[in-house]
PDB file of N, CA and C in Angstrom:
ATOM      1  N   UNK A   1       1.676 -50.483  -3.312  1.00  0.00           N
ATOM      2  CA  UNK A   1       1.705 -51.642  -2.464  1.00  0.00           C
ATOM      3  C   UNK A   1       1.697 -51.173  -1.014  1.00  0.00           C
ATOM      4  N   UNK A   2       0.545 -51.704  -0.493  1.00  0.00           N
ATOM      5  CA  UNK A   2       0.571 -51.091   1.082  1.00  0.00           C
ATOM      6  C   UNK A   2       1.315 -52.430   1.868  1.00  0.00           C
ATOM      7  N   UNK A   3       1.753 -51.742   3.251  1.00  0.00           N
ATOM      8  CA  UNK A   3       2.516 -52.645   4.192  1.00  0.00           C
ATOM      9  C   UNK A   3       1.687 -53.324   4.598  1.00  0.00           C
ATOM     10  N   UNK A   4       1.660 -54.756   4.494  1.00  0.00           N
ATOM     11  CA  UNK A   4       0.879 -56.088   5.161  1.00  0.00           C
ATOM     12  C   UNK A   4       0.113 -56.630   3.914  1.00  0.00           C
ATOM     13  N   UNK A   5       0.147 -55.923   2.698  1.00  0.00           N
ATOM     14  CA  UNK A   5      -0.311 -56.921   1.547  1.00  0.00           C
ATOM     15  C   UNK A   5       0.578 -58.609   1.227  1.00  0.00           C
ATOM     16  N   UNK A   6      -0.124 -59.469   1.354  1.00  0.00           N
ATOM     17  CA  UNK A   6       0.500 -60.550   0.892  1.00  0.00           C
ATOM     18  C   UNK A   6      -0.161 -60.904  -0.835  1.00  0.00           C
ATOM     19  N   UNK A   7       1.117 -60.877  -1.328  1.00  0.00           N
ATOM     20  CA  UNK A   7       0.275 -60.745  -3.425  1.00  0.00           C
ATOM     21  C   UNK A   7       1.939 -62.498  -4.013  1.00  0.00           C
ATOM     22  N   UNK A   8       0.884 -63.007  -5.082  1.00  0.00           N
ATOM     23  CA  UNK A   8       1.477 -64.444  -5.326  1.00  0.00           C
ATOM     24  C   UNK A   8       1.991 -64.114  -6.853  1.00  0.00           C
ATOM     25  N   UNK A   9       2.645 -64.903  -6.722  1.00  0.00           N
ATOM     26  CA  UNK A   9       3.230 -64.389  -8.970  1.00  0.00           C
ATOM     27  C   UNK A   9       1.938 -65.284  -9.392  1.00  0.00           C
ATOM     28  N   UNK A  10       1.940 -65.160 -10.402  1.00  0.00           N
ATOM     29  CA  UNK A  10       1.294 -65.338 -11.981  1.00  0.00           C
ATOM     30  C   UNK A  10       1.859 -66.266 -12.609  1.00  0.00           C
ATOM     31  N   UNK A  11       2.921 -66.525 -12.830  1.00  0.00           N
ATOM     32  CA  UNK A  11       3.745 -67.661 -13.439  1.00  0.00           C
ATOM     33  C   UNK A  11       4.694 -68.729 -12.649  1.00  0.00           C
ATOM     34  N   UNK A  12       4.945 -68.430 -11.014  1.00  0.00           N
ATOM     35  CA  UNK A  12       5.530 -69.649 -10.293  1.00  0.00           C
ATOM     36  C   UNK A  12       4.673 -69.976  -9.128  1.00  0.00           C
ATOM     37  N   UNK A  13       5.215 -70.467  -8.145  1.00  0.00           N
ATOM     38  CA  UNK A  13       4.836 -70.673  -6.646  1.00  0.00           C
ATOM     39  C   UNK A  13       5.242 -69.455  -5.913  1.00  0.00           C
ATOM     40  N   UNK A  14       6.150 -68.442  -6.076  1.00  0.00           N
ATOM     41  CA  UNK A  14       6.057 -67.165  -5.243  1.00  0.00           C
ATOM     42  C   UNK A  14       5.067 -66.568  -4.756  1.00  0.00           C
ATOM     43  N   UNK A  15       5.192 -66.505  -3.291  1.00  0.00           N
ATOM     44  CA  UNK A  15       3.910 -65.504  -2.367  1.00  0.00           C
ATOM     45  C   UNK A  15       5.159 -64.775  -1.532  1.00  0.00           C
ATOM     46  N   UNK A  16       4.441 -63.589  -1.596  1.00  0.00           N
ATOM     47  CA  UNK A  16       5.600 -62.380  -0.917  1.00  0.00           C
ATOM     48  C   UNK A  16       4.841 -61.531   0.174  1.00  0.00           C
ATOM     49  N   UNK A  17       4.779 -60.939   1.044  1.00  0.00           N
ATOM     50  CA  UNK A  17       4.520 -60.030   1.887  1.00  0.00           C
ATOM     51  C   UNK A  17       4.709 -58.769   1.946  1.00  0.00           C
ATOM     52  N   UNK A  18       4.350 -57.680   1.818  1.00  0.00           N
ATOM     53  CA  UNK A  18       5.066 -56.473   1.740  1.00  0.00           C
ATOM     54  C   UNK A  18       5.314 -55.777   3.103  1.00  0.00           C
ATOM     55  N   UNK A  19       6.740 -55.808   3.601  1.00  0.00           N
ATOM     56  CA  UNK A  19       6.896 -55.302   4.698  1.00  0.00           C
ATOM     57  C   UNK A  19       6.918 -53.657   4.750  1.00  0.00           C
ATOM     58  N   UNK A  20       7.704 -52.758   3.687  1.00  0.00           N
ATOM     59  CA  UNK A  20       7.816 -51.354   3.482  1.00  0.00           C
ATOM     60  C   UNK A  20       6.814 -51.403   2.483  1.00  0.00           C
ATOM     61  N   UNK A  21       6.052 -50.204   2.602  1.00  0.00           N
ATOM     62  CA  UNK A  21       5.199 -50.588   1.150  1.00  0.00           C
ATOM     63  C   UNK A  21       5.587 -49.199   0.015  1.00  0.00           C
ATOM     64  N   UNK A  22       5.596 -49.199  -1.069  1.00  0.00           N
ATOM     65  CA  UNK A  22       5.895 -48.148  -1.960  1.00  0.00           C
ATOM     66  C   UNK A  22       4.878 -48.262  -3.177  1.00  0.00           C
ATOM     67  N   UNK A  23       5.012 -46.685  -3.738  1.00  0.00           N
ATOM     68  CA  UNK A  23       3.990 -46.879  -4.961  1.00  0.00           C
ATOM     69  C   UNK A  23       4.582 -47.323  -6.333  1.00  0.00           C
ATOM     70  N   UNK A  24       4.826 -48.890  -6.600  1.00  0.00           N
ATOM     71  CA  UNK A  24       5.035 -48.933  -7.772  1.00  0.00           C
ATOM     72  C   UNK A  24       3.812 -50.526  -7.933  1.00  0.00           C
ATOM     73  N   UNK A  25       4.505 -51.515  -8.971  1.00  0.00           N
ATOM     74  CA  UNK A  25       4.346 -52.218  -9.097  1.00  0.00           C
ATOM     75  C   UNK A  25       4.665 -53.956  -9.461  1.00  0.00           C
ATOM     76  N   UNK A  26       4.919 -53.962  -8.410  1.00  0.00           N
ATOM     77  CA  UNK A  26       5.936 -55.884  -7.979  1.00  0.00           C
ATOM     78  C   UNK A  26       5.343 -56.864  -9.132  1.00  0.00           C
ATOM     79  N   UNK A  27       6.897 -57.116  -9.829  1.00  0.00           N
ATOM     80  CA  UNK A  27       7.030 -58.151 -10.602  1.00  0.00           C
ATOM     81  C   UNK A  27       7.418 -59.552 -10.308  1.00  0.00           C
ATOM     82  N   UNK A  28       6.876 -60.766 -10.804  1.00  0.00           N
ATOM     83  CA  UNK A  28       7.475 -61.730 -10.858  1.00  0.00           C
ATOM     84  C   UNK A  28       7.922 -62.576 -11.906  1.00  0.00           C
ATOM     85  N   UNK A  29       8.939 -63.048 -12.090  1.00  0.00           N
ATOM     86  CA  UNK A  29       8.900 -63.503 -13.538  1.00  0.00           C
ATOM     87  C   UNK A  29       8.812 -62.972 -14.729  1.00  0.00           C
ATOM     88  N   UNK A  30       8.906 -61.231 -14.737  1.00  0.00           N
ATOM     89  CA  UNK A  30       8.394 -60.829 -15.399  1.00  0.00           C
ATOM     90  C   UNK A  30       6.928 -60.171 -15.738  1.00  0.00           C
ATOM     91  N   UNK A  31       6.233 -60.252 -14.768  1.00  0.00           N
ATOM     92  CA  UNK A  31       4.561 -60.561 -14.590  1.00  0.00           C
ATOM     93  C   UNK A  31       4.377 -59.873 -13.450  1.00  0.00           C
ATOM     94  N   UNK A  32       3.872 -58.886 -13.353  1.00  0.00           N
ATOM     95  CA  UNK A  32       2.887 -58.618 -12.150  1.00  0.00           C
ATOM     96  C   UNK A  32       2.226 -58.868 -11.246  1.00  0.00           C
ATOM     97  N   UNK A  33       2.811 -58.912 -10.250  1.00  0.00           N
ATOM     98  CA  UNK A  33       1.924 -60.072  -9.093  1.00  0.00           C
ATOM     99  C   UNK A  33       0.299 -59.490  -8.897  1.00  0.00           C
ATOM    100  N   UNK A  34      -0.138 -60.636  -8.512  1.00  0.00           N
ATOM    101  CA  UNK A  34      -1.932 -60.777  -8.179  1.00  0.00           C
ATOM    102  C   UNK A  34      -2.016 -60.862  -6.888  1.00  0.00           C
ATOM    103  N   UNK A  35      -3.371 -60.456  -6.394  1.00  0.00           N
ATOM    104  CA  UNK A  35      -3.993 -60.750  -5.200  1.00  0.00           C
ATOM    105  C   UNK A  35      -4.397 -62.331  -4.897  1.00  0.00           C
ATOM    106  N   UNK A  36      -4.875 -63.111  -6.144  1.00  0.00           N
ATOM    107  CA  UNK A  36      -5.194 -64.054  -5.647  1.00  0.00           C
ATOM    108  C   UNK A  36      -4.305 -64.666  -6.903  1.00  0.00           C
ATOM    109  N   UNK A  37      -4.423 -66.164  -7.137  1.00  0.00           N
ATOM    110  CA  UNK A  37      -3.953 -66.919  -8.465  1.00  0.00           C
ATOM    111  C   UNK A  37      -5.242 -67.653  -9.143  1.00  0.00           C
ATOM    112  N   UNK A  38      -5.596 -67.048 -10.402  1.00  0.00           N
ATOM    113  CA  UNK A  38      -6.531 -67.067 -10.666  1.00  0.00           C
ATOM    114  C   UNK A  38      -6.449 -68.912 -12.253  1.00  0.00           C
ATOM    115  N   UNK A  39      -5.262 -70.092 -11.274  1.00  0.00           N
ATOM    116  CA  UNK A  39      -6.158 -70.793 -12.370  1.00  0.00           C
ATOM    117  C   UNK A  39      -4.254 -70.586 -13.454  1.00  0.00           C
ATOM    118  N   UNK A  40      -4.441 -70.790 -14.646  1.00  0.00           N
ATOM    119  CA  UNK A  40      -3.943 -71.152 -15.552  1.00  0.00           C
ATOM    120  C   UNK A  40      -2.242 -70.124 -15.130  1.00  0.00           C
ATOM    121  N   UNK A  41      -1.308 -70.852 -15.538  1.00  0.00           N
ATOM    122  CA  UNK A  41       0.417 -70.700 -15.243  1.00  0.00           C
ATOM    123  C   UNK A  41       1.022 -70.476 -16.411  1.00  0.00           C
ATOM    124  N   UNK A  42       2.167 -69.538 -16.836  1.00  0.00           N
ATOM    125  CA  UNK A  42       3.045 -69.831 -17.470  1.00  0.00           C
ATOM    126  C   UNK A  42       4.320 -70.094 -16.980  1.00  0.00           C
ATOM    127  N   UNK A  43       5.314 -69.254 -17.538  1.00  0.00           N
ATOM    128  CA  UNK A  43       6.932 -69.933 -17.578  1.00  0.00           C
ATOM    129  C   UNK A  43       7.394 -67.874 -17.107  1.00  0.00           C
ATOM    130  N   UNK A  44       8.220 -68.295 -15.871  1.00  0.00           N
ATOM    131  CA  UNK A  44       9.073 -66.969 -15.696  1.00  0.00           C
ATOM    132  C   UNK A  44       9.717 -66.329 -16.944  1.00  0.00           C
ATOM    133  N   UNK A  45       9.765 -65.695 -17.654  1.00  0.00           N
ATOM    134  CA  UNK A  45      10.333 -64.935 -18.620  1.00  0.00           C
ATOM    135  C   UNK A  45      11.704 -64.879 -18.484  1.00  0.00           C
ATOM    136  N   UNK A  46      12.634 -65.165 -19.546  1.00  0.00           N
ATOM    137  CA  UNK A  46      14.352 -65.207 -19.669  1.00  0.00           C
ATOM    138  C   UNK A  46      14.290 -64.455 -18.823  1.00  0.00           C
ATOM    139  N   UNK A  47      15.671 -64.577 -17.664  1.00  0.00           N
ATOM    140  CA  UNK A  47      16.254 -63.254 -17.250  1.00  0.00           C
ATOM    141  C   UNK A  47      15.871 -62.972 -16.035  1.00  0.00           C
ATOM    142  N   UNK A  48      14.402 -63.405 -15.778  1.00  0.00           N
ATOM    143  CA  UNK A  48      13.703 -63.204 -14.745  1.00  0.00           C
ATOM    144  C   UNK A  48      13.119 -64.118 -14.092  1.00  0.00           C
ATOM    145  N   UNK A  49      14.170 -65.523 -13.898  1.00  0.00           N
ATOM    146  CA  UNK A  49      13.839 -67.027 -13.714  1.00  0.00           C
ATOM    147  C   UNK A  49      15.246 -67.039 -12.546  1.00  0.00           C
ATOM    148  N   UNK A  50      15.499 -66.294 -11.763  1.00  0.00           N
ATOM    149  CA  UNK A  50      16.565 -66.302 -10.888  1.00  0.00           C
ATOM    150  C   UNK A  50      16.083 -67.251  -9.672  1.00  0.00           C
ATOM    151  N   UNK A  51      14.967 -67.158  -9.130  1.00  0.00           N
ATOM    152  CA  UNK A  51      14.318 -67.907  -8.161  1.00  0.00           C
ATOM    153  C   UNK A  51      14.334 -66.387  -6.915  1.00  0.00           C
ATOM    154  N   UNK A  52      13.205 -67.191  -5.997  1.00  0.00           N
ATOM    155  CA  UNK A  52      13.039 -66.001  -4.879  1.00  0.00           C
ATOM    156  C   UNK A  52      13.225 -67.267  -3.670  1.00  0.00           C
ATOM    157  N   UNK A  53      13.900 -67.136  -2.711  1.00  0.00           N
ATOM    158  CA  UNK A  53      14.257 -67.962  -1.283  1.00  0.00           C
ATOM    159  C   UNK A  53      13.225 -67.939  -0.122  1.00  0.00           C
ATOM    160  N   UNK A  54      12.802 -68.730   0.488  1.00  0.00           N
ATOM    161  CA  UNK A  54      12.204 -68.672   1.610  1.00  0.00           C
ATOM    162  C   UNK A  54      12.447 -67.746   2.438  1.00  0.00           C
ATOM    163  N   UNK A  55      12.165 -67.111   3.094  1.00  0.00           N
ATOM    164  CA  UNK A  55      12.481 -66.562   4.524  1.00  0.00           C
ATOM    165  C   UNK A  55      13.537 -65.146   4.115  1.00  0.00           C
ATOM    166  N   UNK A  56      13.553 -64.707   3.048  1.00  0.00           N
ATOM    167  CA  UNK A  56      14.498 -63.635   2.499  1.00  0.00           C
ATOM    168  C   UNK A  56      13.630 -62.559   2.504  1.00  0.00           C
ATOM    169  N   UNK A  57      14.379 -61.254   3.001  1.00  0.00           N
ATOM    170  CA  UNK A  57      13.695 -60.065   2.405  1.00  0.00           C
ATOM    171  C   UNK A  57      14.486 -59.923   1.110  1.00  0.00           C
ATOM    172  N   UNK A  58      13.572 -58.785   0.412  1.00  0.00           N
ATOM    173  CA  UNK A  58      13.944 -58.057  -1.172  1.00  0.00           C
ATOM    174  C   UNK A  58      13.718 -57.210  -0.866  1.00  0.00           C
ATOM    175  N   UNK A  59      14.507 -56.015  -1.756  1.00  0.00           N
ATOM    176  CA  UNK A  59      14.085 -54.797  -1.579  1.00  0.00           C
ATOM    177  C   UNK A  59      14.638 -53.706  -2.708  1.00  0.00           C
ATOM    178  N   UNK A  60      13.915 -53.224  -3.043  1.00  0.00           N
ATOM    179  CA  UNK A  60      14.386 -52.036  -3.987  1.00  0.00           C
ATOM    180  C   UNK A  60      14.645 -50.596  -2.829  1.00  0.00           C
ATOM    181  N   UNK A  61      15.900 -50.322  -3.406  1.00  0.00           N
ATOM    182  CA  UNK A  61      16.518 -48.899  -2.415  1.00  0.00           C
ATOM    183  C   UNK A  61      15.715 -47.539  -3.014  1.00  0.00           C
ATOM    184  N   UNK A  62      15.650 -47.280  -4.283  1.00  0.00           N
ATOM    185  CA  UNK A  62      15.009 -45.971  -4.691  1.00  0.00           C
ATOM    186  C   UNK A  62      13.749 -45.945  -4.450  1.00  0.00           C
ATOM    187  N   UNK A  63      12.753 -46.716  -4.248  1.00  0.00           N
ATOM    188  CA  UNK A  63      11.514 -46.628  -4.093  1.00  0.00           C
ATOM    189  C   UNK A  63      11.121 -46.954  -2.539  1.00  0.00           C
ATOM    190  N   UNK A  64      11.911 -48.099  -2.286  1.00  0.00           N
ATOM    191  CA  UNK A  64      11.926 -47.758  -0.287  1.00  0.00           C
ATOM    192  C   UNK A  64      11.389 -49.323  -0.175  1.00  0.00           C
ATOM    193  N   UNK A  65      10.718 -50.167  -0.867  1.00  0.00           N
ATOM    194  CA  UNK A  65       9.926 -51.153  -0.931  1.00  0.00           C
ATOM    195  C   UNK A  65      10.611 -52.598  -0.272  1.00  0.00           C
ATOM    196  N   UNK A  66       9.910 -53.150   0.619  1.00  0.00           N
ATOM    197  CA  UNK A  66      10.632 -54.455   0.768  1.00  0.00           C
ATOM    198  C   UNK A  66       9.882 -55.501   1.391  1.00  0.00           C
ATOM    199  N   UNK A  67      10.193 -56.858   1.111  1.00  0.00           N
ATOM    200  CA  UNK A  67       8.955 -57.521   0.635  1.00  0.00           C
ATOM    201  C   UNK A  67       9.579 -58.685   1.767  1.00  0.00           C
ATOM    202  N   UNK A  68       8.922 -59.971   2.056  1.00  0.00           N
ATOM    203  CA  UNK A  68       9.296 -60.725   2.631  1.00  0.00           C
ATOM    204  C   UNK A  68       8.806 -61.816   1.885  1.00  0.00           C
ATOM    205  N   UNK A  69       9.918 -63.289   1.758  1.00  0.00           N
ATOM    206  CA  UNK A  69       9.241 -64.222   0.871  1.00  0.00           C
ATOM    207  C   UNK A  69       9.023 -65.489   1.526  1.00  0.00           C
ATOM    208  N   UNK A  70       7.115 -65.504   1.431  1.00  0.00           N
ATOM    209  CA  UNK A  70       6.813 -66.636   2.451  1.00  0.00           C
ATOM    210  C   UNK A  70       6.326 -68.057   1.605  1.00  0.00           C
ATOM    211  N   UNK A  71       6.866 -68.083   0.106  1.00  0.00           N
ATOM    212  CA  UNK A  71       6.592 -69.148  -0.321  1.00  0.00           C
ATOM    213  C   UNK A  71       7.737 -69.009  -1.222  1.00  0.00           C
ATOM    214  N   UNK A  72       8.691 -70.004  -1.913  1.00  0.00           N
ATOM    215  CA  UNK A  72       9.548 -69.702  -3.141  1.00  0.00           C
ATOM    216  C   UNK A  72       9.174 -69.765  -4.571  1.00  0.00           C
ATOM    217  N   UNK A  73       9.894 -69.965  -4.898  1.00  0.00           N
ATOM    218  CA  UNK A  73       9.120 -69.965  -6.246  1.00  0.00           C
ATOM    219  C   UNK A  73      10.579 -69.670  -7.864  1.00  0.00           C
ATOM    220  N   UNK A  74      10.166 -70.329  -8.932  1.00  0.00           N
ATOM    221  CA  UNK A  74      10.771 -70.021 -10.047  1.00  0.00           C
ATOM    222  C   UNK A  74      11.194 -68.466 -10.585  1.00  0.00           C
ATOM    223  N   UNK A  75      10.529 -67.767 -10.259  1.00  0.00           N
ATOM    224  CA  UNK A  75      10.519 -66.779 -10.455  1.00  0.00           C
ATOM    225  C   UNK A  75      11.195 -65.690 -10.019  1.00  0.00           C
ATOM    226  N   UNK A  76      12.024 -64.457 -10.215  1.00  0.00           N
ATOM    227  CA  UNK A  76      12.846 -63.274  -9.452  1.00  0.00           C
ATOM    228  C   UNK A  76      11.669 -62.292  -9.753  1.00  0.00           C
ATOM    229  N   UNK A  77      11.661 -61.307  -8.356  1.00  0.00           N
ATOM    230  CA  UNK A  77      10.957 -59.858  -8.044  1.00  0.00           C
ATOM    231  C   UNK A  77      12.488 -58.634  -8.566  1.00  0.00           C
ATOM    232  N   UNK A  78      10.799 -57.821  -9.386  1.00  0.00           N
ATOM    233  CA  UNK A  78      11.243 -57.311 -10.217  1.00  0.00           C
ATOM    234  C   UNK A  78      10.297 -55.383 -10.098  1.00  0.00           C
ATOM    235  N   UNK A  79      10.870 -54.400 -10.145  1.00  0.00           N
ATOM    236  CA  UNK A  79       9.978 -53.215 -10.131  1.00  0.00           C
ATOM    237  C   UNK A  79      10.382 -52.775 -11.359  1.00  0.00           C
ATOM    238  N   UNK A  80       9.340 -52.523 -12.735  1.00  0.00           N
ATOM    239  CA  UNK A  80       9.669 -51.978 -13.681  1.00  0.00           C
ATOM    240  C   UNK A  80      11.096 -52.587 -14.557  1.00  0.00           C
ATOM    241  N   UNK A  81      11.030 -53.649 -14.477  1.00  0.00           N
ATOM    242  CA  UNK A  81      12.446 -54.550 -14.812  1.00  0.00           C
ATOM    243  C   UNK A  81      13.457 -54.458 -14.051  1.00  0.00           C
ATOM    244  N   UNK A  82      13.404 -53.610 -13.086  1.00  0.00           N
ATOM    245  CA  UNK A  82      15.023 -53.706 -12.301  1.00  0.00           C
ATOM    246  C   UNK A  82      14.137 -54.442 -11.278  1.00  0.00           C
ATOM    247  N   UNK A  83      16.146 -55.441 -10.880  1.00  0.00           N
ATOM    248  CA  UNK A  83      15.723 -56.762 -10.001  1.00  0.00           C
ATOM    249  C   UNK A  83      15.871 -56.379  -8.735  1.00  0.00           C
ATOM    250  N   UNK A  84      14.664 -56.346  -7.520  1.00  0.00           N
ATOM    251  CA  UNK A  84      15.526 -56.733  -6.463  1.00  0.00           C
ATOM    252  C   UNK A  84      16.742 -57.080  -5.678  1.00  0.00           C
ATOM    253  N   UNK A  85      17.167 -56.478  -4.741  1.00  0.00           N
ATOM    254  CA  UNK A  85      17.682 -57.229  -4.153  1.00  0.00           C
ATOM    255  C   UNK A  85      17.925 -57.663  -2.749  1.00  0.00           C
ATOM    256  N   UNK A  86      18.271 -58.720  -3.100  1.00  0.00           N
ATOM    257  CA  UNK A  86      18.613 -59.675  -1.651  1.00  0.00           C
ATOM    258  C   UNK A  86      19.143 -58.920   0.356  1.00  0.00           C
ATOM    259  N   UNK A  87      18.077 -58.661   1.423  1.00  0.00           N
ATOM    260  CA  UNK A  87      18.940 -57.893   1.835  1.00  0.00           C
ATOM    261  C   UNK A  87      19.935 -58.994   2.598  1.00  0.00           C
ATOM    262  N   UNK A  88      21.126 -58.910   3.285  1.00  0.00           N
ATOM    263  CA  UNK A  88      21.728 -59.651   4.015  1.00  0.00           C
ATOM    264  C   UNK A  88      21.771 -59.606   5.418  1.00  0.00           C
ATOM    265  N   UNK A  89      21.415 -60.532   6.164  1.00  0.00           N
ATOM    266  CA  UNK A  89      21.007 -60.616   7.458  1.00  0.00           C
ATOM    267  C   UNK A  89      22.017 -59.743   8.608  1.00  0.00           C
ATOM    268  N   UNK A  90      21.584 -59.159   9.470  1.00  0.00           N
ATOM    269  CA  UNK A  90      22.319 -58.055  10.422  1.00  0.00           C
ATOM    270  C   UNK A  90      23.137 -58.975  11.500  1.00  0.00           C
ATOM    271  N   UNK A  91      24.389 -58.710  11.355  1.00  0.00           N
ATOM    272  CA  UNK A  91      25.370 -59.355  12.183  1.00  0.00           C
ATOM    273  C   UNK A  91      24.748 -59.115  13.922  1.00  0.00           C
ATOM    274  N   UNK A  92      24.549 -60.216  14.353  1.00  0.00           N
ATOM    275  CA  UNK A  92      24.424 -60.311  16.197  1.00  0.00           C
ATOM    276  C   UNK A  92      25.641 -59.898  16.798  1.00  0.00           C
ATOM    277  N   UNK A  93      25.675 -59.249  17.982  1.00  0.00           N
ATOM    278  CA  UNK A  93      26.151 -59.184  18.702  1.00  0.00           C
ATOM    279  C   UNK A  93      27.179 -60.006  19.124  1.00  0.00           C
ATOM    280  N   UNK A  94      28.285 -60.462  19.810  1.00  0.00           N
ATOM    281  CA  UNK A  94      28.984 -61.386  20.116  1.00  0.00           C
ATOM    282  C   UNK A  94      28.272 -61.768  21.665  1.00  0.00           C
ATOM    283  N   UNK A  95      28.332 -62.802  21.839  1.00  0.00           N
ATOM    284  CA  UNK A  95      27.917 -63.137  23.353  1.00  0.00           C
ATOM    285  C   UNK A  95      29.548 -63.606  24.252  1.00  0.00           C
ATOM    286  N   UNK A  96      30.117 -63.081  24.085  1.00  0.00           N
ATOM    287  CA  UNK A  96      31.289 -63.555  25.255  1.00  0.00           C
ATOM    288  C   UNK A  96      31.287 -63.396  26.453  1.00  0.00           C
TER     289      UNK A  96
END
C-alpha cells in the first residue's frame, strides 16, 4: 500500500486513505479492500463488523501502516486478521 492510495471495502461503505504506507494487505470486513467497488455487496464477516469512524486514523504498529477514514462504514480494518487500531488524538497545548 503506497502513501496517498485511497482503496473502498468490498462489503460496506468504508473508503480509507493511506497515510503511512506498508507492504501488506488492508482488510475490511474481513475482505480485502479494492481500488474501485465493482457492483455487487456482501455482509462484514463475524468479528469483523466493529465499524470504522469518520475522520479517525488506524494503524497497525508492526508493519508501520496508517490509514485515514474518509467514508464509514459497517465494516473494521484488518491486516492479515489482526485489527487495527484506533490512534487517539494528540493533546494541544494549553492556551493560558
Amino acid at each position: 500500500m503506497k502513501t496517498g492510495t485511497r482503496v473502498v471495502s468490498a462489503v460496506c461503505e468504508t473508503e480509507v486513505v493511506v497515510i503511512k504506507g506498508a507492504d501488506v494487505v488492508l482488510e475490511c470486513g474481513g475482505v480485502a479492500m479494492v481500488a474501485t467497488r465493482d457492483g455487487g455487496r456482501g455482509e462484514p464477516a463475524t468479528g469483523h463488523d466493529r465499524g470504522t469512524l469518520l475522520g479517525k486514523r488506524y494503524t497497525q504498529e508492526s508493519s508501520g501502516l496508517q490509514v485515514l477514514c474518509v467514508k464509514p462504514g459497517a465494516g473494521s480494518l484488518s491486516v492479515d486478521g489482526e485489527a487495527l487500531t484506533e490512534l487517539a488524538a494528540k493533546k494541544l497545548p494549553s492556551s493560558d
